[in-house]
Protein backbone atom coordinates (compact mmCIF):
# COMPACT_ATOMS: atom_id res chain seq x y z
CA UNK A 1 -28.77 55.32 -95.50
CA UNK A 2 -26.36 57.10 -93.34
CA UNK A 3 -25.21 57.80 -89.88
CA UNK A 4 -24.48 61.27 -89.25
CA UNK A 5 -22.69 61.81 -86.05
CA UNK A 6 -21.87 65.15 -84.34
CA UNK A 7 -18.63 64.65 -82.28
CA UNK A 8 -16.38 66.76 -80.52
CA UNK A 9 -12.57 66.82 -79.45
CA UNK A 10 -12.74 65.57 -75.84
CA UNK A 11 -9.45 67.79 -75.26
CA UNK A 12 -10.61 70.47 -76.53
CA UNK A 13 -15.01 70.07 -76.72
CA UNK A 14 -15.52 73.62 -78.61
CA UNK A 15 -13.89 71.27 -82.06
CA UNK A 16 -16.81 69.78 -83.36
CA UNK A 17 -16.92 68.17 -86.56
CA UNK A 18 -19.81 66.05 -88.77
CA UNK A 19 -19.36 62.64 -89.92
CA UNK A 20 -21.33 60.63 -92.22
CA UNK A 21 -21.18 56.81 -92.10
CA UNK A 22 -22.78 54.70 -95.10
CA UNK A 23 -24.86 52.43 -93.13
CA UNK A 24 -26.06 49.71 -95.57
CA UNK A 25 -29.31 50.05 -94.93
CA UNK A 26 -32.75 50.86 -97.35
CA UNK A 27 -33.53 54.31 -97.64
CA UNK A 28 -37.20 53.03 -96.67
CA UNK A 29 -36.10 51.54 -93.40
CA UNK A 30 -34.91 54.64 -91.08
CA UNK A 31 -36.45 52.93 -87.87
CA UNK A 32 -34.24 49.91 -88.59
CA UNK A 33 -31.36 52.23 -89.05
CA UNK A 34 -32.19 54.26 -85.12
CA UNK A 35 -32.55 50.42 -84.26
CA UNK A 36 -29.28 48.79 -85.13
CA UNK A 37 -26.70 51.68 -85.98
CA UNK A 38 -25.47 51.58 -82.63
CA UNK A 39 -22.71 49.03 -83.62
CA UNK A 40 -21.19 51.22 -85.90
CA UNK A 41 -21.42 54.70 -84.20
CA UNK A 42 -19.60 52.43 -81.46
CA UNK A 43 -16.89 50.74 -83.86
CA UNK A 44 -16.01 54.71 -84.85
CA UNK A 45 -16.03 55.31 -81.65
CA UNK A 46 -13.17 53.01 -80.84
CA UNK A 47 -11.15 53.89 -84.19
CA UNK A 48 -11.60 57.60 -82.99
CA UNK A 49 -10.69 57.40 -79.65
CA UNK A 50 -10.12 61.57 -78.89
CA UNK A 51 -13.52 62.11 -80.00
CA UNK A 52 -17.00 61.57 -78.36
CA UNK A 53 -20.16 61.51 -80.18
CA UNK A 54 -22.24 64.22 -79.14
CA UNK A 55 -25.53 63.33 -81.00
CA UNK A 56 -26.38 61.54 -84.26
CA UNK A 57 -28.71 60.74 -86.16
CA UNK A 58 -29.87 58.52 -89.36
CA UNK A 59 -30.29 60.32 -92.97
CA UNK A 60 -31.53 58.76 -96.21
CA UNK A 61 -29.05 59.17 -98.83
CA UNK A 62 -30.92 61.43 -101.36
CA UNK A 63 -31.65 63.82 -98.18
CA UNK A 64 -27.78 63.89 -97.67
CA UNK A 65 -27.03 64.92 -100.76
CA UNK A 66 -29.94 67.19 -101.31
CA UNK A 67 -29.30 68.93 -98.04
CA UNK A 68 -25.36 69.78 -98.96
């Protein structure tokens, strides 16, 4: 399972970029993902201090792929 968050440059908000988390998770457990992944998208958060997360959302990994 993944996170996929949607954050932008808070200098500069029209830089947007995607970024995909691997959130150990089961692939048949996306509630539990919704459910817990705050923790992480907040631990990027702090590591990526410029940015703020616009949206996000949880992704199996097969849809990930499948969807690239």
């Amino acid at each position: 399972m993944f996170i996929v968050l949607y954050a932008c440059l808070i200098s500069a908000p029209a830089t947007c970029r995607e970024e995909h988390i691997n959130f150990s998770m089961e692939a048949s457990a996306p509630m539990a993902c919704v459910m817990t992944s705050q923790a992480a998208i907040a631990q990027w958060t702090e590591a990526h201090p410029q940015w703020q997360v616009g949206r996000w959302k949880c992704v199996s990994a097969s849809r990930l792929y499948r969807d690239a």
